[in-house]
C-alpha atoms as a PDB file:
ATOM      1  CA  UNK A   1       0.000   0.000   0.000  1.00  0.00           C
ATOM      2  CA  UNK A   2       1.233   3.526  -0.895  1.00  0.00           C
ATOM      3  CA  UNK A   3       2.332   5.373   1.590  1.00  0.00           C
ATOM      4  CA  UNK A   4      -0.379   8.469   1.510  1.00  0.00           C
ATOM      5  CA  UNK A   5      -2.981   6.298   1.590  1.00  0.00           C
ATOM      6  CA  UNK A   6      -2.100   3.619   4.493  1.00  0.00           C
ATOM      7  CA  UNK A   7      -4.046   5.276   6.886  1.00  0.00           C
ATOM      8  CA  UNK A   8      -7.364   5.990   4.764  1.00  0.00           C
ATOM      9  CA  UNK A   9      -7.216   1.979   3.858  1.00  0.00           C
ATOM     10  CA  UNK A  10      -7.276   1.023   7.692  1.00  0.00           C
ATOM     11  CA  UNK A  11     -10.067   3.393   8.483  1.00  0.00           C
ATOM     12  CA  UNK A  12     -12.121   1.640   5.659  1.00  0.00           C
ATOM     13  CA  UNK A  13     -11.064  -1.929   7.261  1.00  0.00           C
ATOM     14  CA  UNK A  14     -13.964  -3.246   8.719  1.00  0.00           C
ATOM     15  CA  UNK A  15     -12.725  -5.183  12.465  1.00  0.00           C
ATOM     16  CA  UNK A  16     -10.530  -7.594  12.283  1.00  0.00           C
ATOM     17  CA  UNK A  17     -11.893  -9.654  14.817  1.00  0.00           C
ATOM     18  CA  UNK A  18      -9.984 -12.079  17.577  1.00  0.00           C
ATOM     19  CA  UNK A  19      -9.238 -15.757  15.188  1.00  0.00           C
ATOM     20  CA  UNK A  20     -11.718 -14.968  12.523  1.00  0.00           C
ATOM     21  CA  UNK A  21     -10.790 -15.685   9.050  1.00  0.00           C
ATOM     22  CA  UNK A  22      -9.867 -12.939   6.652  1.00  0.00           C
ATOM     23  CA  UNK A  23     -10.333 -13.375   3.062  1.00  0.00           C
ATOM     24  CA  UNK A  24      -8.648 -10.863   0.829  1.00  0.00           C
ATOM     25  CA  UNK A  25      -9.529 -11.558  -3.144  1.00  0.00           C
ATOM     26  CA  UNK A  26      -8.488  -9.260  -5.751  1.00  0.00           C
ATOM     27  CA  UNK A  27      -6.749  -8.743  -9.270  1.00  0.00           C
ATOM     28  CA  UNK A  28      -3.680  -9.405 -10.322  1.00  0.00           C
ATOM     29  CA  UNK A  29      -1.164  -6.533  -9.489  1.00  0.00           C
ATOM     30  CA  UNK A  30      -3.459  -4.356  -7.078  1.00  0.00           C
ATOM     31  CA  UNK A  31      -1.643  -4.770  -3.807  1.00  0.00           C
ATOM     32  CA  UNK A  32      -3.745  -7.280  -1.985  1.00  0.00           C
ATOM     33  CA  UNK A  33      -0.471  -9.287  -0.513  1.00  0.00           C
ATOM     34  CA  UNK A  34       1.097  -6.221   1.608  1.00  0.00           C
ATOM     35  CA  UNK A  35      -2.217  -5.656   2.752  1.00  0.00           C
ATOM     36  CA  UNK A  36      -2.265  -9.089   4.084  1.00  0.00           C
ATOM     37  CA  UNK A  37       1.286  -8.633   5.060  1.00  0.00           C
ATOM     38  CA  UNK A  38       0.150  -5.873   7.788  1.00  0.00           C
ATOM     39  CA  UNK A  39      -3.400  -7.457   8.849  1.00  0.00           C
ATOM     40  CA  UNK A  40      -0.751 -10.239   9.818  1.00  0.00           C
ATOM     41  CA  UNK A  41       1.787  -8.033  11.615  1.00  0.00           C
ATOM     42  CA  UNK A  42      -1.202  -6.477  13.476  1.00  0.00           C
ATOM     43  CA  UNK A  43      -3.608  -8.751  14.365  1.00  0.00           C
ATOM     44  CA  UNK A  44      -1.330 -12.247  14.217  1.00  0.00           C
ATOM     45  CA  UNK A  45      -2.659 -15.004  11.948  1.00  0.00           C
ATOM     46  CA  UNK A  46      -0.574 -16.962   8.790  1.00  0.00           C
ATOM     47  CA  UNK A  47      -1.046 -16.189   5.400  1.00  0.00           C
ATOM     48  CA  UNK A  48      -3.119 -19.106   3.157  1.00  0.00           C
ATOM     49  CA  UNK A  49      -2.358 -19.038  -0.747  1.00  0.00           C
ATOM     50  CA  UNK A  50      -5.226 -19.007  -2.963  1.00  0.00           C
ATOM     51  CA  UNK A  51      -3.696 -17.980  -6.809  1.00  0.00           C
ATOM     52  CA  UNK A  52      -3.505 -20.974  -8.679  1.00  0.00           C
ATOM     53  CA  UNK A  53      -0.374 -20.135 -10.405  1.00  0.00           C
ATOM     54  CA  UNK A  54       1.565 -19.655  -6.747  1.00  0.00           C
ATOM     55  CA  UNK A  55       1.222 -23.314  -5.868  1.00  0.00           C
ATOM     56  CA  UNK A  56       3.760 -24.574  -8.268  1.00  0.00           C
ATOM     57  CA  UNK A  57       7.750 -24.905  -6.963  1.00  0.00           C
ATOM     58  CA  UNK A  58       8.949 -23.629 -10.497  1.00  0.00           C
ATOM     59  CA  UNK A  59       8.062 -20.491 -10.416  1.00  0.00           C
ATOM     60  CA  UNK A  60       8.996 -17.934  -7.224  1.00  0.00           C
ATOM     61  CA  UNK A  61       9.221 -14.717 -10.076  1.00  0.00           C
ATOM     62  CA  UNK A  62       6.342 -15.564 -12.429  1.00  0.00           C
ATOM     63  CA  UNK A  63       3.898 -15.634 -10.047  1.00  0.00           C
ATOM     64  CA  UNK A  64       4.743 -13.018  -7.810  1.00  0.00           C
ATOM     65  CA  UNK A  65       5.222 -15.413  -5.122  1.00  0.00           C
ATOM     66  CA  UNK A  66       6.351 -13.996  -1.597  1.00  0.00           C
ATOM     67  CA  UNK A  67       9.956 -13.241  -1.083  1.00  0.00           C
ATOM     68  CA  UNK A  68      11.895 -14.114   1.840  1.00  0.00           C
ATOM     69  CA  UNK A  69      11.607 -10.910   3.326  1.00  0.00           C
ATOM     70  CA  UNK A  70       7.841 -11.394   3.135  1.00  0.00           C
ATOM     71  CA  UNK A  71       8.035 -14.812   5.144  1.00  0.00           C
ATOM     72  CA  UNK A  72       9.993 -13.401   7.485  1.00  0.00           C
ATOM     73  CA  UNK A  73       7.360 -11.124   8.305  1.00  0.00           C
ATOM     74  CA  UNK A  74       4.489 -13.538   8.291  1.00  0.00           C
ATOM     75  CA  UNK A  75       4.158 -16.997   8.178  1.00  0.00           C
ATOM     76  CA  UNK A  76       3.207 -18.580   5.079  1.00  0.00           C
ATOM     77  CA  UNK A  77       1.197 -21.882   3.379  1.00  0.00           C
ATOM     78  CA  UNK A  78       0.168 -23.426   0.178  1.00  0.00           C
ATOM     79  CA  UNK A  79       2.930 -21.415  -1.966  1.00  0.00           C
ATOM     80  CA  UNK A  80       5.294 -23.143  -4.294  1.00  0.00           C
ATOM     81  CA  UNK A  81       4.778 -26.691  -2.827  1.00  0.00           C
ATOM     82  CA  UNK A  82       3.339 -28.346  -6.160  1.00  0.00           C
ATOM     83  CA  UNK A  83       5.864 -29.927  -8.703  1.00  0.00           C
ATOM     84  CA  UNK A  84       5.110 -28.099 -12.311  1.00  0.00           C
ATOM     85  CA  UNK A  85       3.861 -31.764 -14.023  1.00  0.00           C
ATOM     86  CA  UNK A  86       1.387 -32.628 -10.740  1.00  0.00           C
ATOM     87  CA  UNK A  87      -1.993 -32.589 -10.883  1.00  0.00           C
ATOM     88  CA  UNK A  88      -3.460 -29.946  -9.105  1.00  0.00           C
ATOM     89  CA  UNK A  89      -7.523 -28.501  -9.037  1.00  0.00           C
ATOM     90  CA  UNK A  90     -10.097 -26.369  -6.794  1.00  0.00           C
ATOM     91  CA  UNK A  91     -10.791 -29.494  -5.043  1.00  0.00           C
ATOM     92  CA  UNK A  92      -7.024 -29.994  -3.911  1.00  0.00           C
ATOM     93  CA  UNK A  93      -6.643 -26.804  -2.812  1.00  0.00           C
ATOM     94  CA  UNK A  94     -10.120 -26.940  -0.572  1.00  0.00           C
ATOM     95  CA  UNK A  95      -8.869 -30.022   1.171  1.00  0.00           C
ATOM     96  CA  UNK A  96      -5.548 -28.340   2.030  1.00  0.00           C
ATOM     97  CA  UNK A  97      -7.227 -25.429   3.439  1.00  0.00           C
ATOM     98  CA  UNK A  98      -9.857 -27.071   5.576  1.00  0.00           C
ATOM     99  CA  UNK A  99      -7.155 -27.892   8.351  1.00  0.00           C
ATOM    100  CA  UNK A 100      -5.416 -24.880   8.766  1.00  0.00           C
ATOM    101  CA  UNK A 101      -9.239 -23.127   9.171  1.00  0.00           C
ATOM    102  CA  UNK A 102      -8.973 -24.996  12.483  1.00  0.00           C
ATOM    103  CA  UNK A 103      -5.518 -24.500  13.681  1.00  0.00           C
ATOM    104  CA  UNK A 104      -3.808 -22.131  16.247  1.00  0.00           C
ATOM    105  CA  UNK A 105      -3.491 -19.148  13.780  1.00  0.00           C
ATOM    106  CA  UNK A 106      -5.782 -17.034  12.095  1.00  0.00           C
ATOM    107  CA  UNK A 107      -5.419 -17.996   8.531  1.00  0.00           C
ATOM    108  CA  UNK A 108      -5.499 -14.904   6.181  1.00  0.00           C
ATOM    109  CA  UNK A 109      -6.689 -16.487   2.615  1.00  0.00           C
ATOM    110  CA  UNK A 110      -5.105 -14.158   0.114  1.00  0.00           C
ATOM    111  CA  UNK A 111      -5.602 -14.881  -3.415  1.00  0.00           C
ATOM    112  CA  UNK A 112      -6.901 -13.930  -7.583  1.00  0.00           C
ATOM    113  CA  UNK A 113      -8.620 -17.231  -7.832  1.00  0.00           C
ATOM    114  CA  UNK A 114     -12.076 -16.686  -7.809  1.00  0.00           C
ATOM    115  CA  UNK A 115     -12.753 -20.375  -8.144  1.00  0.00           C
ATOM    116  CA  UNK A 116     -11.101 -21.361  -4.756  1.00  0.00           C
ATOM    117  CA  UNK A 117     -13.211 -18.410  -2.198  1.00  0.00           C
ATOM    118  CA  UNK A 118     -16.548 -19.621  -4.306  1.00  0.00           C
ATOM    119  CA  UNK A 119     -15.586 -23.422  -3.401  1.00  0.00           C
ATOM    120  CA  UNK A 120     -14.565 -22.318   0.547  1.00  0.00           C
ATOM    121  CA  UNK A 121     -17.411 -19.932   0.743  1.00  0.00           C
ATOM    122  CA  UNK A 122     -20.350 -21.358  -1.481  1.00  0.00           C
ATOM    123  CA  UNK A 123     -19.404 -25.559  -1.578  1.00  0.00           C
ATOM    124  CA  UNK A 124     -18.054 -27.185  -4.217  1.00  0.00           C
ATOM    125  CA  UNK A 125     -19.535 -30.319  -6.120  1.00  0.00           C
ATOM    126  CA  UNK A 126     -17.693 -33.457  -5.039  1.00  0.00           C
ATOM    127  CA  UNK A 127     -16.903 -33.891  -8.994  1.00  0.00           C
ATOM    128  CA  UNK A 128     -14.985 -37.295  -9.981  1.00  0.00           C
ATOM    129  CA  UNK A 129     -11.731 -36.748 -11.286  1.00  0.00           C
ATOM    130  CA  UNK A 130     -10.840 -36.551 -15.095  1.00  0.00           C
ATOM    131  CA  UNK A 131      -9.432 -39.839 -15.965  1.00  0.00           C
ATOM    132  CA  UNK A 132      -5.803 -38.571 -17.593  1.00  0.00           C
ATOM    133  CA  UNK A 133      -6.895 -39.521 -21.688  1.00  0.00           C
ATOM    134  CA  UNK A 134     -10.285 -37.648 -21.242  1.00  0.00           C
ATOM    135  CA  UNK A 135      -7.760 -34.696 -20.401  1.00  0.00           C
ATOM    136  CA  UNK A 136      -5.584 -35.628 -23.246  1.00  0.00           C
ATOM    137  CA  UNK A 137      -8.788 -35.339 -26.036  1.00  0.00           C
ATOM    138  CA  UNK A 138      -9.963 -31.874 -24.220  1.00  0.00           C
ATOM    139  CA  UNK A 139      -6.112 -31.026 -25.014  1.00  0.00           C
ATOM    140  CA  UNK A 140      -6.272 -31.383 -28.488  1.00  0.00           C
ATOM    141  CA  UNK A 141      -9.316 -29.713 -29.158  1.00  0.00           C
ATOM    142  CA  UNK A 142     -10.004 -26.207 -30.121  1.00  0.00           C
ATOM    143  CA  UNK A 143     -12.411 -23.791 -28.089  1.00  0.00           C
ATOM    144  CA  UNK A 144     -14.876 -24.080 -30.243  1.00  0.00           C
ATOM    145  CA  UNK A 145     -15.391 -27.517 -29.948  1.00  0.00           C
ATOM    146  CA  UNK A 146     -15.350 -27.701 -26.300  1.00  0.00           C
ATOM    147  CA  UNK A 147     -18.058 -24.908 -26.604  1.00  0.00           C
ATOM    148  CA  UNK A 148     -20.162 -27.518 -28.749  1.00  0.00           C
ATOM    149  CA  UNK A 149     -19.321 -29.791 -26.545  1.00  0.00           C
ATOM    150  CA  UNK A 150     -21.266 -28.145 -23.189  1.00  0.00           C
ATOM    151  CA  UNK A 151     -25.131 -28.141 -22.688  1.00  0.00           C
ATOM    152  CA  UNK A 152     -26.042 -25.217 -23.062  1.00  0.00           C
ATOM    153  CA  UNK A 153     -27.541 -24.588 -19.162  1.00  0.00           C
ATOM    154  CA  UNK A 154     -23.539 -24.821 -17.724  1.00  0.00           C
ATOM    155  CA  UNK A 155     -22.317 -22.591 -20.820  1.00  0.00           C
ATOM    156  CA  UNK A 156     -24.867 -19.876 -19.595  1.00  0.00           C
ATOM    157  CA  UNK A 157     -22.778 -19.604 -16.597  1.00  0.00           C
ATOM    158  CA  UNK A 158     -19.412 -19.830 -18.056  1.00  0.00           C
ATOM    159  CA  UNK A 159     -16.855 -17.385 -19.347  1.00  0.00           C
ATOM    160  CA  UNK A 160     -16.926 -18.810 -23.019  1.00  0.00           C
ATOM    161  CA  UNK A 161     -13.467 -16.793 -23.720  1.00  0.00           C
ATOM    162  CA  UNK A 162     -12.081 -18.978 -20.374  1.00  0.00           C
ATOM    163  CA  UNK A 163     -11.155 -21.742 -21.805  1.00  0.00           C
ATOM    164  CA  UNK A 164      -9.758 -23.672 -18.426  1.00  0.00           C
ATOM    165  CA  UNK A 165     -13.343 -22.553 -17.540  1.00  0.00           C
ATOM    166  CA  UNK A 166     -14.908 -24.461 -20.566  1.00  0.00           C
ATOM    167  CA  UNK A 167     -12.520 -27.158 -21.165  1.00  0.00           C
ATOM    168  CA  UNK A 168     -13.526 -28.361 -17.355  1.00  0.00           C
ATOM    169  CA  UNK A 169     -17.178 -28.303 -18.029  1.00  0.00           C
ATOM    170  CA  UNK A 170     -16.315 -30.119 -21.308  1.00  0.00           C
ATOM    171  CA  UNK A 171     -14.402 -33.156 -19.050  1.00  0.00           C
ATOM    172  CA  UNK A 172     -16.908 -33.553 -16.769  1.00  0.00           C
ATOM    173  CA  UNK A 173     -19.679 -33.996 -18.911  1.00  0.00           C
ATOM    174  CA  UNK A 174     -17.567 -36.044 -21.287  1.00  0.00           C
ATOM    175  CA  UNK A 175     -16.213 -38.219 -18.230  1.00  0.00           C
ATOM    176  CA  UNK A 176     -19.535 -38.508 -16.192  1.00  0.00           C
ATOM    177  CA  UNK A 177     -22.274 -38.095 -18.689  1.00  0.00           C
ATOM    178  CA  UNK A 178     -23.462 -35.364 -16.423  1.00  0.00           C
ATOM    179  CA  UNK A 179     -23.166 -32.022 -17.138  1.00  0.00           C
ATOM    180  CA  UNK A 180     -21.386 -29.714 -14.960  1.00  0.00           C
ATOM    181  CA  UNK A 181     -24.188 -27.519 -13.934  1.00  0.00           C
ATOM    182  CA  UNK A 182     -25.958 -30.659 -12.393  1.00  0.00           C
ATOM    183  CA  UNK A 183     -23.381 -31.757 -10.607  1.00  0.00           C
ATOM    184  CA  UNK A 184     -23.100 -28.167  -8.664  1.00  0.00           C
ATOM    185  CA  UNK A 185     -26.760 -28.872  -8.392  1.00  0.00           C
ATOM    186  CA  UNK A 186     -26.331 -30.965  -6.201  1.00  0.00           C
ATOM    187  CA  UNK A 187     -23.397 -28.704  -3.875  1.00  0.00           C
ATOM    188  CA  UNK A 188     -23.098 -29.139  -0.090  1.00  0.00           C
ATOM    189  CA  UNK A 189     -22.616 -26.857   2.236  1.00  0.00           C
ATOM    190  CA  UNK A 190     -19.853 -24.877   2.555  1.00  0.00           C
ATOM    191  CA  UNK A 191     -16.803 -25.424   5.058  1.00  0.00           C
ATOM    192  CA  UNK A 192     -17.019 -21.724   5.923  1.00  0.00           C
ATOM    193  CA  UNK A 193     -19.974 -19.218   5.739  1.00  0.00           C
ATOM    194  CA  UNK A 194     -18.909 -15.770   5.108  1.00  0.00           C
ATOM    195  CA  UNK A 195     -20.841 -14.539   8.262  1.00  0.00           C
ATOM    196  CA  UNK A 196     -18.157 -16.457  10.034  1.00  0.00           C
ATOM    197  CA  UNK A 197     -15.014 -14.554   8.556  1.00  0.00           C
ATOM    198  CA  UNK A 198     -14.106 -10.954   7.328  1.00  0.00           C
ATOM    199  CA  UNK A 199     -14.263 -11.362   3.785  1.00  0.00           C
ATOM    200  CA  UNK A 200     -12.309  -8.103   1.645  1.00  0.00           C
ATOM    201  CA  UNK A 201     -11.987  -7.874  -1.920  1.00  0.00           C
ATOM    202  CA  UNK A 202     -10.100  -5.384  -3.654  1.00  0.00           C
ATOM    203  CA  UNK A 203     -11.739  -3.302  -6.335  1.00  0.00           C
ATOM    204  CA  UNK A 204      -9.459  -0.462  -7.756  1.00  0.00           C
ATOM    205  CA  UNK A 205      -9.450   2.415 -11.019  1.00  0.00           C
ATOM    206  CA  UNK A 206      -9.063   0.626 -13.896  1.00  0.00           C
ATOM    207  CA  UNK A 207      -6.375   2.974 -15.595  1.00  0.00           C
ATOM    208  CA  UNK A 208      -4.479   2.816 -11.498  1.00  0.00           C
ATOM    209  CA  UNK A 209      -3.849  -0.987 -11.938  1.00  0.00           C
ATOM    210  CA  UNK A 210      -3.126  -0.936 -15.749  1.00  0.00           C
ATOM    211  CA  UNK A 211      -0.430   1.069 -14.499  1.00  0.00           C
ATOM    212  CA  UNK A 212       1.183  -1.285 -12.133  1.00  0.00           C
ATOM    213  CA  UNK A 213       0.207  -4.032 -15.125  1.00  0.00           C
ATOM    214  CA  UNK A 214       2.151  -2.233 -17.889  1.00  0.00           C
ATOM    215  CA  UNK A 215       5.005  -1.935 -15.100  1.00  0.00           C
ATOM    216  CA  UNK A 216       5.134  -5.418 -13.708  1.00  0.00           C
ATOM    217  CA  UNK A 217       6.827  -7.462 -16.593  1.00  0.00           C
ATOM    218  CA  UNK A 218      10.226  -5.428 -15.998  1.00  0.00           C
ATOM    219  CA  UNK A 219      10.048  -6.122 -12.693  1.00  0.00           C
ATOM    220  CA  UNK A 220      10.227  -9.230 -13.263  1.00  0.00           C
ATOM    221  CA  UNK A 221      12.909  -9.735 -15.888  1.00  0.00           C
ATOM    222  CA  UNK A 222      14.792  -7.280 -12.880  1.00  0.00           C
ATOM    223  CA  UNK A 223      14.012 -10.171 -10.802  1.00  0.00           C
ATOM    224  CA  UNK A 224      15.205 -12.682 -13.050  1.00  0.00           C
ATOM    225  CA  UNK A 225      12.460 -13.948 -14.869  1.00  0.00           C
ATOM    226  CA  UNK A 226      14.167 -15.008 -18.285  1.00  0.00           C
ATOM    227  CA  UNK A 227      16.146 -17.261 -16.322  1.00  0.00           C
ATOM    228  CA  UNK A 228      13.125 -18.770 -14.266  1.00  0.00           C
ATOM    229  CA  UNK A 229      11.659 -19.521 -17.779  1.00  0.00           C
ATOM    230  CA  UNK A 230      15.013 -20.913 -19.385  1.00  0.00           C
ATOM    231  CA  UNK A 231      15.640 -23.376 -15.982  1.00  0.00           C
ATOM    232  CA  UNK A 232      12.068 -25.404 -17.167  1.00  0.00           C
ATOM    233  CA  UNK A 233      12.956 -25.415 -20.993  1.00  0.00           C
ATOM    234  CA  UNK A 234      13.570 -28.638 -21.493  1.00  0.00           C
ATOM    235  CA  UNK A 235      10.653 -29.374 -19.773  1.00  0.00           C
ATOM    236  CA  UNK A 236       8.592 -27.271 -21.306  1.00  0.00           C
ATOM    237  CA  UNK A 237       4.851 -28.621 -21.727  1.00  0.00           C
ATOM    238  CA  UNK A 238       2.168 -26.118 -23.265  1.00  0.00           C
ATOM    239  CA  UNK A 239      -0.733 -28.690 -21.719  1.00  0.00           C
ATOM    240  CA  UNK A 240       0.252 -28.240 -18.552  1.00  0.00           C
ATOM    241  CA  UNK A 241      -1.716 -25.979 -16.318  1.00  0.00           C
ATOM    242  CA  UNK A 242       1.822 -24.747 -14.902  1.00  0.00           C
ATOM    243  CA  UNK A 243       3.279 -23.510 -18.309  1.00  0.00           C
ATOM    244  CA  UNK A 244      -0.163 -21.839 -18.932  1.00  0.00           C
ATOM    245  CA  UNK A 245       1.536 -19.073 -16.402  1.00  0.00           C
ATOM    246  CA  UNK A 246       0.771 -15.412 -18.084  1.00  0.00           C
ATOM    247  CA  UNK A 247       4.660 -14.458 -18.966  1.00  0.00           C
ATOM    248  CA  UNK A 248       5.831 -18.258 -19.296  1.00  0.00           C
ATOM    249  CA  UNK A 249       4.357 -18.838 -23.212  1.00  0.00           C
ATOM    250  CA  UNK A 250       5.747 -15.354 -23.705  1.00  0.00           C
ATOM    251  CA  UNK A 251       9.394 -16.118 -22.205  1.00  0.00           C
ATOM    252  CA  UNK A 252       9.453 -19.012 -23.706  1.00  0.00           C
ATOM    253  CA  UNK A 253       9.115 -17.729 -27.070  1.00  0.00           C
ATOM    254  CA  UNK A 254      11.728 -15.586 -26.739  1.00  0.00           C
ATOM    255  CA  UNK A 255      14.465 -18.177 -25.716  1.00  0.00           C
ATOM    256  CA  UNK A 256      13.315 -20.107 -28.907  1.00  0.00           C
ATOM    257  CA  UNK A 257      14.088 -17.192 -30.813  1.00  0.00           C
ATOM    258  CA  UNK A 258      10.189 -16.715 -31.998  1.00  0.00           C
ATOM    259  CA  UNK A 259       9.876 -13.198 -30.333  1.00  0.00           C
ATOM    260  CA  UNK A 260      11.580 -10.173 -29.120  1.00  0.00           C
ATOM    261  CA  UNK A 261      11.749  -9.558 -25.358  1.00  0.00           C
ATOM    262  CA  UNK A 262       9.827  -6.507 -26.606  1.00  0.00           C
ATOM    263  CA  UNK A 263       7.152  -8.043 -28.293  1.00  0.00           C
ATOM    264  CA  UNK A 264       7.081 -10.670 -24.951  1.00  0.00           C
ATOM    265  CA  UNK A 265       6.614  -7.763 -22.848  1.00  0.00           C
ATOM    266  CA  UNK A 266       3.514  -6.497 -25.134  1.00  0.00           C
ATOM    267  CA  UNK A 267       2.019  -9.896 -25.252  1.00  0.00           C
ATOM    268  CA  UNK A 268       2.796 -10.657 -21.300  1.00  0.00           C
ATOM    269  CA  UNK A 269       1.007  -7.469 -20.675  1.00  0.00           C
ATOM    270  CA  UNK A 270      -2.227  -7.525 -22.726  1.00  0.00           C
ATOM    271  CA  UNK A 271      -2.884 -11.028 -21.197  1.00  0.00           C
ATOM    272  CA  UNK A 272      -2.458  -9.651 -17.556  1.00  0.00           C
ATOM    273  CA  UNK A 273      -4.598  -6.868 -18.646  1.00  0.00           C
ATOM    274  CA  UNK A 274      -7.318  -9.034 -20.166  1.00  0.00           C
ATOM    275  CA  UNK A 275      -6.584 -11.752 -16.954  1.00  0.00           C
ATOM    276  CA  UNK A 276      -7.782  -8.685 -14.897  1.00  0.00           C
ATOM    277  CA  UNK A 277      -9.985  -8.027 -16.118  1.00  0.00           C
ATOM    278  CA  UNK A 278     -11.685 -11.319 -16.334  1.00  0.00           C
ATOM    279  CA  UNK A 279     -11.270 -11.297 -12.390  1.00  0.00           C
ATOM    280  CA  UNK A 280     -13.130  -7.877 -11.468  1.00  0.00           C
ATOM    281  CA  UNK A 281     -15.963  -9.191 -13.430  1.00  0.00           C
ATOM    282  CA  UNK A 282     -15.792 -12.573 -11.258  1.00  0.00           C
ATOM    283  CA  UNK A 283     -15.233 -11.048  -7.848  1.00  0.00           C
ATOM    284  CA  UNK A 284     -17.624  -8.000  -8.691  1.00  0.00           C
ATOM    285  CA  UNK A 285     -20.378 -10.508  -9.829  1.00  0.00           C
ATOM    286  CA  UNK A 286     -19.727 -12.900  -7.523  1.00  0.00           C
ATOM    287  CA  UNK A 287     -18.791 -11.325  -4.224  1.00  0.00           C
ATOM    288  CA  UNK A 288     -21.301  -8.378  -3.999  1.00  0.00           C
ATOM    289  CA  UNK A 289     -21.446  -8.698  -0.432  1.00  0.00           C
ATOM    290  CA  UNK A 290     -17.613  -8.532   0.539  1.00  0.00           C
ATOM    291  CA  UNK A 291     -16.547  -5.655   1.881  1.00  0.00           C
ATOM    292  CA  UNK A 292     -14.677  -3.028  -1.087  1.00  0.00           C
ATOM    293  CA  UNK A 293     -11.256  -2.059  -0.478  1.00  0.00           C
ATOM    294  CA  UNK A 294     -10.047   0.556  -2.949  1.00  0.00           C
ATOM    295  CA  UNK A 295      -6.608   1.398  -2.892  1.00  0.00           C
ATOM    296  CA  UNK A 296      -5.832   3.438  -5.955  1.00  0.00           C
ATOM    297  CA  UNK A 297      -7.960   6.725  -4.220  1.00  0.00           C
END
């Protein structure tokens, strides 16, 4: 948080009361993690991942996962502890977090993926998993297809232009002969009710956080991105969810000699912009009764 606006931000904090959960969801770039940072330092508790591009080991730049000065301050779970070829989804994720909403410290769930405070907060459908060669067909195919490929009841409530988003409701159906929408029908309750937690989610001026967007990519080649990238190159697997990364495709392409690091930087930063916005219309659709935090003012 900038300094000249610290102290307007805490008078807009609702109470941050004794071992309640706090949820802080937001976009990419817009600051959410110091604010965690301080609820932590203030009011005690240990900060719970929930960005689906954090959990993977490969990637400490990429993601903007936290530094070692930021663990120092704070203790930290769920970041970097999946290898990039494991298998990974909402569901994992939920069953991590259910036993640290029950330990000692106050977990602070800080995180851009809608997906996992809906599942925490709303219930998720205990889904079957994808057998691995259903996965492999939904690989191959284009968007369109998996579009085709959806009733048209769970497409109503997708993101067509999300194509994790569609490609899952393609799997299940094709895996279960159900479709996706019926399976969520059927949802139980959640492990924690928002009444029961101080739920925040950031939602800042547009042209403010394409600022920090447009700004981000250098400070992460600073940081030693191109490196990051060029460590996992012979590994290097466009299907996997971990190489899906915004900046990885882009990086990746430019060790191969199929782009300029300027041209990378354009591409790297349309996609966060467009990734952006894609999560203010979640969270702003989804989580009209959070509390607002606005830190761009």
């Amino acid at each position: 948080m900038a300094q000249h606006n610290e102290a307007q931000i805490w008078n807009d904090l609702p109470p941050i009361e004794d071992g309640k959960p706090v949820l802080i969801a937001g976009p990419t770039a817009s600051g959410k993690s110091e604010l965690a940072l301080q609820i932590a330092e203030t009011f005690g508790g240990v900060i719970v991942n929930a960005d689906a591009s954090q959990v993977y080991d490969c990637w400490q730049v990429i993601s903007a996962r936290p530094s070692a000065q930021d663990e120092a301050r704070a203790p930290h779970r769920l970041y970097g502890h999946i290898a990039y070829d494991q298998s990974y989804s909402t569901g994992h994720w939920l069953r991590e977090v259910v036993p640290l909403l029950t330990g000692t410290e106050r977990p602070i769930i800080i995180g851009g993926t809608g997906l996992y405070f809906t599942a925490l907060t709303e219930g998720m459908a205990e889904i079957p998993v994808t057998p691995p060669e259903v996965r492999h067909e939904a690989d191959q195919l284009p968007l369109s297809d998996l579009i085709n490929g959806v009733d048209t009841v769970t497409l109503a409530g997708l993101d067509i232009n999300n194509r994790a988003r569609v490609q899952r409701a393609w799997e299940v159906q094709r895996a279960t002969g159900r479709s996706l929408n019926s399976w969520q029908a059927d949802t139980p309750p959640p492990v924690l009710q928002i009444k029961d937690c101080t739920p925040l989610v950031f939602d800042v001026d547009k042209a403010w956080l394409q600022d920090r967007i447009t700004h981000r990519f250098d400070q992460m080649l600073e940081k030693g991105a191109l490196d990051e990238v060029a460590a996992m190159r012979e590994r290097f697997d466009p299907a996997l969810p971990a190489f899906k990364a915004i900046g990885v495709p882009e990086l990746m392409s430019v060790l191969e000699g199929q782009m300029t690091l300027d041209q990378a930087r354009e591409r790297a930063t349309i996609s966060t912009r467009q990734f952006a916005k894609r999560q203010r219309t979640w969270f702003r659709a989804r989580m009209k009764n959070w509390n607002r935090i606005d830190i761009s003012k």
